[in-house]
N, C-alpha and C. Protein backbone atom coordinates (compact mmCIF):
# COMPACT_ATOMS: atom_id res chain seq x y z
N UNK A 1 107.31 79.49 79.99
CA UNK A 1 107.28 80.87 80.45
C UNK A 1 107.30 81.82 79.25
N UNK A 2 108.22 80.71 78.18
CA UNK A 2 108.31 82.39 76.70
C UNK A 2 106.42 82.53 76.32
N UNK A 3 105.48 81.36 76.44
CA UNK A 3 104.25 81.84 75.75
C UNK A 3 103.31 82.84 76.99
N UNK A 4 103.88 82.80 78.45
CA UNK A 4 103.14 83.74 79.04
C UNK A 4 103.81 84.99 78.55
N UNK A 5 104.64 85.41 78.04
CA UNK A 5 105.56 86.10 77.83
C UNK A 5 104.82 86.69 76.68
N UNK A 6 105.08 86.18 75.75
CA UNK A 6 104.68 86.51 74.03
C UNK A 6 103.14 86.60 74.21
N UNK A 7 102.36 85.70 74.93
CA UNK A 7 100.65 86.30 75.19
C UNK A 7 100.48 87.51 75.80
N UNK A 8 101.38 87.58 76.81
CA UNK A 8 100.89 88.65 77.81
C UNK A 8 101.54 90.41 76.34
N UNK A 9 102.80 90.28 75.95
CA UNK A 9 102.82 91.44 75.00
C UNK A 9 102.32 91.37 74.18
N UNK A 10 101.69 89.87 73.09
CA UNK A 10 100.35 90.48 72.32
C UNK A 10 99.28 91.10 72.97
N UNK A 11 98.58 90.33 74.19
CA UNK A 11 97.61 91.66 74.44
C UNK A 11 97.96 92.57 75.20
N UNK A 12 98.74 92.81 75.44
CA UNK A 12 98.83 94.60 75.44
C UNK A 12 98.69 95.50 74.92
N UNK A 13 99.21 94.85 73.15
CA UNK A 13 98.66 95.86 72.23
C UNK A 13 97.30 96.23 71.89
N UNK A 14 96.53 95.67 72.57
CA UNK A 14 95.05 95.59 72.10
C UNK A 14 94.37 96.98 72.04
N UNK A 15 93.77 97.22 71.23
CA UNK A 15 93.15 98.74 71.07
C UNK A 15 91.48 98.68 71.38
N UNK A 16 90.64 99.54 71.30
CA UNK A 16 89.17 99.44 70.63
C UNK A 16 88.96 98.61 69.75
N UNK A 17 89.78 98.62 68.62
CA UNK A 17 89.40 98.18 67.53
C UNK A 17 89.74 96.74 67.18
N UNK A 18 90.71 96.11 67.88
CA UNK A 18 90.89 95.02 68.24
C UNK A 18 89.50 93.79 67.86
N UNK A 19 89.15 92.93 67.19
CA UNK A 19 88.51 92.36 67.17
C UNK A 19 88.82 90.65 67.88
N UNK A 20 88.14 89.58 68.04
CA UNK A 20 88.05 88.65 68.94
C UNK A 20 89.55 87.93 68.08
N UNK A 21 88.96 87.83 67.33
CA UNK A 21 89.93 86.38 66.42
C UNK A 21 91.59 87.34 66.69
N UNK A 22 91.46 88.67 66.03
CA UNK A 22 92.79 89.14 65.85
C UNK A 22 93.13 89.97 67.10
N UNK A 23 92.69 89.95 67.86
CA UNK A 23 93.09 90.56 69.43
C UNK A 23 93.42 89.75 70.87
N UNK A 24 92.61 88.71 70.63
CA UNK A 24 92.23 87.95 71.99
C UNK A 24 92.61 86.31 72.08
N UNK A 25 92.08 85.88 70.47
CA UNK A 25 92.37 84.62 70.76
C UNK A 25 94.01 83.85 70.46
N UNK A 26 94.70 84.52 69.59
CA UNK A 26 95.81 84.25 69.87
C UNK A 26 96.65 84.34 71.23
N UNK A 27 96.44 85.63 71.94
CA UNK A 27 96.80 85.74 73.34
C UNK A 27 96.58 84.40 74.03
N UNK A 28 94.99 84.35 73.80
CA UNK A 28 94.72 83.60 74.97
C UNK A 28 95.65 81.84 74.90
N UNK A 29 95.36 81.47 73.59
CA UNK A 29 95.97 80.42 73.32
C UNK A 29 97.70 80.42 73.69
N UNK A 30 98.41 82.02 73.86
CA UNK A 30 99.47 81.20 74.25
C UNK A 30 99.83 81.35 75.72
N UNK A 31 98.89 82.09 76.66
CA UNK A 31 98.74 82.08 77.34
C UNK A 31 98.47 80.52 78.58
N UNK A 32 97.19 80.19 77.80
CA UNK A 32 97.17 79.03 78.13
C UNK A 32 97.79 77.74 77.88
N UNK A 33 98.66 77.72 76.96
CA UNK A 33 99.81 76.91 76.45
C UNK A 33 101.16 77.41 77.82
N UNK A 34 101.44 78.45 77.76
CA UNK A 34 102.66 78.83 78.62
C UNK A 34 102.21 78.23 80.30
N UNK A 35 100.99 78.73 80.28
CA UNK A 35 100.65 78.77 81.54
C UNK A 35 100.81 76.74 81.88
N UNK A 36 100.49 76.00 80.72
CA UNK A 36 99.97 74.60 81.56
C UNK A 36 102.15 74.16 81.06
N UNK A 37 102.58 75.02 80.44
CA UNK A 37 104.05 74.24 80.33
C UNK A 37 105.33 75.03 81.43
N UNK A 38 104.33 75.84 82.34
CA UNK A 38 105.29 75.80 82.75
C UNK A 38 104.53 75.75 84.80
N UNK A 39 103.42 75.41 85.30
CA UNK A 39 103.34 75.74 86.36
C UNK A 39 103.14 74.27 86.93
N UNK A 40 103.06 73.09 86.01
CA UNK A 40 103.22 71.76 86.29
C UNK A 40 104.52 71.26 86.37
N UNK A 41 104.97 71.65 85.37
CA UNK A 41 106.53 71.31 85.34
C UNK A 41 107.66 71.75 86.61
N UNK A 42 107.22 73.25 86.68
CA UNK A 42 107.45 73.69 87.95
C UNK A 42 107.52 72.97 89.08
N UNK A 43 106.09 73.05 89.30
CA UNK A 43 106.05 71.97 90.93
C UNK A 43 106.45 70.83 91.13
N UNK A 44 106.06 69.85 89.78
CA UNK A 44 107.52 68.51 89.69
C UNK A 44 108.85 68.88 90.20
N UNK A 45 109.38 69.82 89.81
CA UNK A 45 110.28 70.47 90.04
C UNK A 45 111.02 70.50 91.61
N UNK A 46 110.06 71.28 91.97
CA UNK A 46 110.17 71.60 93.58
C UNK A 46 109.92 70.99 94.46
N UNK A 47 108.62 69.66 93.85
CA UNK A 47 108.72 68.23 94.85
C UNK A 47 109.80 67.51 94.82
N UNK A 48 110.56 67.08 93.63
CA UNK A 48 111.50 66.45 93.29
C UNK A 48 112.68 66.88 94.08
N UNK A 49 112.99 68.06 94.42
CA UNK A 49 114.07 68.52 94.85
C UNK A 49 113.84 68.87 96.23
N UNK A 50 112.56 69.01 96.93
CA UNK A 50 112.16 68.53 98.23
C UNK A 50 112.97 67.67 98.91
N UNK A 51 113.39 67.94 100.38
CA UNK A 51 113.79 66.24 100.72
C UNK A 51 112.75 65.60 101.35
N UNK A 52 112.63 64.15 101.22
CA UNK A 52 111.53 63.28 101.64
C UNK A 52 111.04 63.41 102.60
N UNK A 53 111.23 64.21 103.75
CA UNK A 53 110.69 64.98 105.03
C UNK A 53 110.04 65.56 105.00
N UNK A 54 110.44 66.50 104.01
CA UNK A 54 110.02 68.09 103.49
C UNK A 54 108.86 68.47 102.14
N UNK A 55 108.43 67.03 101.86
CA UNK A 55 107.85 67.32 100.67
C UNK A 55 106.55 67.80 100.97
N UNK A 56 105.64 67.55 102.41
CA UNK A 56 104.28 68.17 102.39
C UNK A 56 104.35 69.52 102.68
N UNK A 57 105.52 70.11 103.06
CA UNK A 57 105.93 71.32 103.39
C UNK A 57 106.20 72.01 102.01
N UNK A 58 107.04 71.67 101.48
CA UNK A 58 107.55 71.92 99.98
C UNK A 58 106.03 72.29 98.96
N UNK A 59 104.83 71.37 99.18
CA UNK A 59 103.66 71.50 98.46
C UNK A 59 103.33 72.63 98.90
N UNK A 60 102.98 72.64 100.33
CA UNK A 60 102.14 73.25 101.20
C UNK A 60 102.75 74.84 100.61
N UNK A 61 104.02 75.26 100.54
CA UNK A 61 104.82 76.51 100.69
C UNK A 61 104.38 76.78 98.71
N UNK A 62 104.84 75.82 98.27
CA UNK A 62 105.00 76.10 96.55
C UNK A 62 102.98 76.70 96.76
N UNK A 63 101.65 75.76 97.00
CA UNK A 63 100.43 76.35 96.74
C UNK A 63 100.15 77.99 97.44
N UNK A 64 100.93 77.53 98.64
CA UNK A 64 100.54 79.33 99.15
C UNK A 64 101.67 80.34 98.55
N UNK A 65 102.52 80.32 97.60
CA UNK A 65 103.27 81.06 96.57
C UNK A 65 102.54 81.59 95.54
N UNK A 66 101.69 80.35 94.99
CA UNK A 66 101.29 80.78 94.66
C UNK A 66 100.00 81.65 94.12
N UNK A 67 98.99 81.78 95.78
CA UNK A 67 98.09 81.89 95.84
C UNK A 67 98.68 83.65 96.34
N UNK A 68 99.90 83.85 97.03
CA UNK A 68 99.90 85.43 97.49
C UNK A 68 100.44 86.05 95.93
N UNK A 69 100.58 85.27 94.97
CA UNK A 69 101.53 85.70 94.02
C UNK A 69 101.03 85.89 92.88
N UNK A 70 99.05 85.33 92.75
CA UNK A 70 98.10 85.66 92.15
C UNK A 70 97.58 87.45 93.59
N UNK A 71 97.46 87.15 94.01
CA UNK A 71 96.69 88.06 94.76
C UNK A 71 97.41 89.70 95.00
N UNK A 72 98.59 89.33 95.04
CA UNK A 72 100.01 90.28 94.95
C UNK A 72 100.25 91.12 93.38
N UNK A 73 100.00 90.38 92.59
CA UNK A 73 100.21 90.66 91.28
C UNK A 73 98.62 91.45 90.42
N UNK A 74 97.32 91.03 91.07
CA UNK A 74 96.29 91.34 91.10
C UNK A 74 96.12 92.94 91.25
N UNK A 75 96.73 92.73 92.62
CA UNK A 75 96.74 94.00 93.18
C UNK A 75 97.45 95.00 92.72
N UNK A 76 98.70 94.71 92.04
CA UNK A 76 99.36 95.75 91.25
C UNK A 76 98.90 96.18 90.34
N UNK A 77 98.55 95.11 89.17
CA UNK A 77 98.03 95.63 87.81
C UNK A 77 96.58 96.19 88.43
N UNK A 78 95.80 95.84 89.15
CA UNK A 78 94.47 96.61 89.51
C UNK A 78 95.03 98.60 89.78
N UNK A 79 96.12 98.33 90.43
CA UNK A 79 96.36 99.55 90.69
C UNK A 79 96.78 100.44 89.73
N UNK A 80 98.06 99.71 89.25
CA UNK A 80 97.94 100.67 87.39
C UNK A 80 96.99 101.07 86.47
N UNK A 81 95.99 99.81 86.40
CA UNK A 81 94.71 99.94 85.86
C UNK A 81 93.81 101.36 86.35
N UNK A 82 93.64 101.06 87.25
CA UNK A 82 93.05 102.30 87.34
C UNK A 82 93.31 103.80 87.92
N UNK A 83 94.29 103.35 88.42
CA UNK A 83 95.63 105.53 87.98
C UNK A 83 95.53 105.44 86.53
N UNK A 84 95.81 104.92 85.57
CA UNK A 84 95.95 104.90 84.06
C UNK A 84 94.79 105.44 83.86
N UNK A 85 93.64 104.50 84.16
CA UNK A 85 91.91 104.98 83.27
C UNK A 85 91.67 105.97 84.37
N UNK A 86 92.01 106.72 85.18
CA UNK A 86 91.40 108.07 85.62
C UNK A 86 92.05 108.87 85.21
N UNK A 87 93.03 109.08 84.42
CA UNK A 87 93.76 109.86 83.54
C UNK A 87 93.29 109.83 81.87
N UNK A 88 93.36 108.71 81.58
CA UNK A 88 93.07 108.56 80.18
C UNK A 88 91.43 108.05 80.34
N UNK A 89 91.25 107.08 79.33
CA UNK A 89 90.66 106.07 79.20
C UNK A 89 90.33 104.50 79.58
N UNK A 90 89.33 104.28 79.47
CA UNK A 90 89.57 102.32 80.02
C UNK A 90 90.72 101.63 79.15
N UNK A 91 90.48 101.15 77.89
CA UNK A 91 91.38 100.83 77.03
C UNK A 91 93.12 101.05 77.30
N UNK A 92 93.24 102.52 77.69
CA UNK A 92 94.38 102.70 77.93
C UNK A 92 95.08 102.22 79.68
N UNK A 93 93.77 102.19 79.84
CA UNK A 93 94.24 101.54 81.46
C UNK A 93 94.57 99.98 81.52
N UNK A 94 93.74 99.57 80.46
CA UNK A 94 93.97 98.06 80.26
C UNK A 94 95.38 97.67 79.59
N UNK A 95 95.87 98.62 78.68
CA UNK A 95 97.10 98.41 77.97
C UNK A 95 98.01 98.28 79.25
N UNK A 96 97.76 99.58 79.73
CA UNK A 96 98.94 100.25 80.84
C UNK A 96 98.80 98.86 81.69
N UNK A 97 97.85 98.02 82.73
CA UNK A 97 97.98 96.98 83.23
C UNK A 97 99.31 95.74 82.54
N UNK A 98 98.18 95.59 81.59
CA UNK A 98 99.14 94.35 80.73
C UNK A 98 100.46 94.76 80.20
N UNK A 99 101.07 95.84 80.06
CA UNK A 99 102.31 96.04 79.51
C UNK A 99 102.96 95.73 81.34
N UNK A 100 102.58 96.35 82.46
CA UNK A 100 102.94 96.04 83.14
C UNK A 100 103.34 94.32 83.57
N UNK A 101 102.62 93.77 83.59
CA UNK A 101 101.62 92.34 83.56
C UNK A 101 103.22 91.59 82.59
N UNK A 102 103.99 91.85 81.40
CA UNK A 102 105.03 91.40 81.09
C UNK A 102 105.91 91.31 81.84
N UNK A 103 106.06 92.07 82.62
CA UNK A 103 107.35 91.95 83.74
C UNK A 103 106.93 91.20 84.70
N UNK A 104 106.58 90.51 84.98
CA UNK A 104 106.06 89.28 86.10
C UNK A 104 106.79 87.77 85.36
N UNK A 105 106.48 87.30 84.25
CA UNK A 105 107.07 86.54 83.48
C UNK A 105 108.82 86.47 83.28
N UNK A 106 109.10 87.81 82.67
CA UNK A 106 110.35 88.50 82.37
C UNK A 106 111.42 87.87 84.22
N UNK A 107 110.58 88.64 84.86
CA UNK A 107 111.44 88.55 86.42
C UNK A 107 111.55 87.02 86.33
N UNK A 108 110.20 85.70 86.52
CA UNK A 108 110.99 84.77 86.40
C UNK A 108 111.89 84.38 85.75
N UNK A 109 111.90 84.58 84.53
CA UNK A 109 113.10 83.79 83.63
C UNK A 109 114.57 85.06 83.86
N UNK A 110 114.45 86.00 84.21
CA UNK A 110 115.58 86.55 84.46
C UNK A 110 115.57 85.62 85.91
N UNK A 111 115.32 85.59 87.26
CA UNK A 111 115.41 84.25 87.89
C UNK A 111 116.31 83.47 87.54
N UNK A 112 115.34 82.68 87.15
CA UNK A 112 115.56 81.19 86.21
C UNK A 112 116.63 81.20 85.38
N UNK A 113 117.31 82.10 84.78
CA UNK A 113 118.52 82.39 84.37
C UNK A 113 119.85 82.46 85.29
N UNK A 114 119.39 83.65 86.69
CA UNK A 114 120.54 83.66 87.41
C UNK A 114 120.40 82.27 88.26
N UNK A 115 119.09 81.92 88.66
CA UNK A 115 119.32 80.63 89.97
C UNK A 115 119.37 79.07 89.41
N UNK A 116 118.89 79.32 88.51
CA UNK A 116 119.20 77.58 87.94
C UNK A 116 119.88 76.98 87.92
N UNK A 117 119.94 75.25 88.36
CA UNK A 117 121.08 74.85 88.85
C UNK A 117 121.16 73.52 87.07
N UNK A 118 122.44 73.34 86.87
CA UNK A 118 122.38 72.91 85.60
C UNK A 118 122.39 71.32 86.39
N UNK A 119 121.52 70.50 85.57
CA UNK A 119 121.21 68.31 86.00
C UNK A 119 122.19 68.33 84.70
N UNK A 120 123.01 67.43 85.23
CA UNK A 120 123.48 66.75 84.45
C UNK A 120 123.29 64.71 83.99
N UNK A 121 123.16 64.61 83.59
CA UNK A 121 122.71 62.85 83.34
C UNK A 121 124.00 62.38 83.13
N UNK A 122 123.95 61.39 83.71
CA UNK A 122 125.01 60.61 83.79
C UNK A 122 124.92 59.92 82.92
């Protein structure tokens, strides 16, 4: 979750002038690093702790989470995005999105901080 975190506030800063190598591709790389360490691990997670009754339910509930939770989150930054660029500029509408776009990450691990239950190994 810290590299959706640290991707999503590098590009925010992104300007005009921003070029590929020093604007985009670091983002993207930790983006896509955060993203595959933490939405697999996750659902292990939530099958595992499923009870054996409950686990096609448990799938079924975790994929439509996270299909309203792409579509939900879409819809917000779309909406900042563009109140921002009918005021300013595109650029600045895009910042204004993605600075938003950090607090989606942030909320889980504040989450994940208060609800986590500590495994202990025996």
């Amino acid at each position: 979750m810290g590299g959706l975190l640290l991707g999503l506030v590098w590009m925010s800063r992104l300007t005009p002038d921003s070029g590929y190598l020093d604007g985009l591709l670091g983002p993207f790389l930790l983006l896509g690093l955060g993203a595959g360490l933490t939405v697999a691990p996750l659902t292990a997670v939530i099958m595992h702790n499923a009870p054996r009754e409950h686990v096609g339910a448990a799938s079924g509930l975790n994929q439509a989470m996270q299909q309203l939770g792409g579509a939900v989150g879409l819809a917000a930054l779309s909406t900042v995005f563009a109140d921002t660029a009918a005021t300013a500029d595109t650029a600045t509408g895009i910042s204004a999105a993605l600075t938003v776009a950090v607090l989606f990450p942030l909320a889980g691990l504040l989450l994940f901080a208060v609800w986590a239950r500590r495994i202990t190994v025996p």
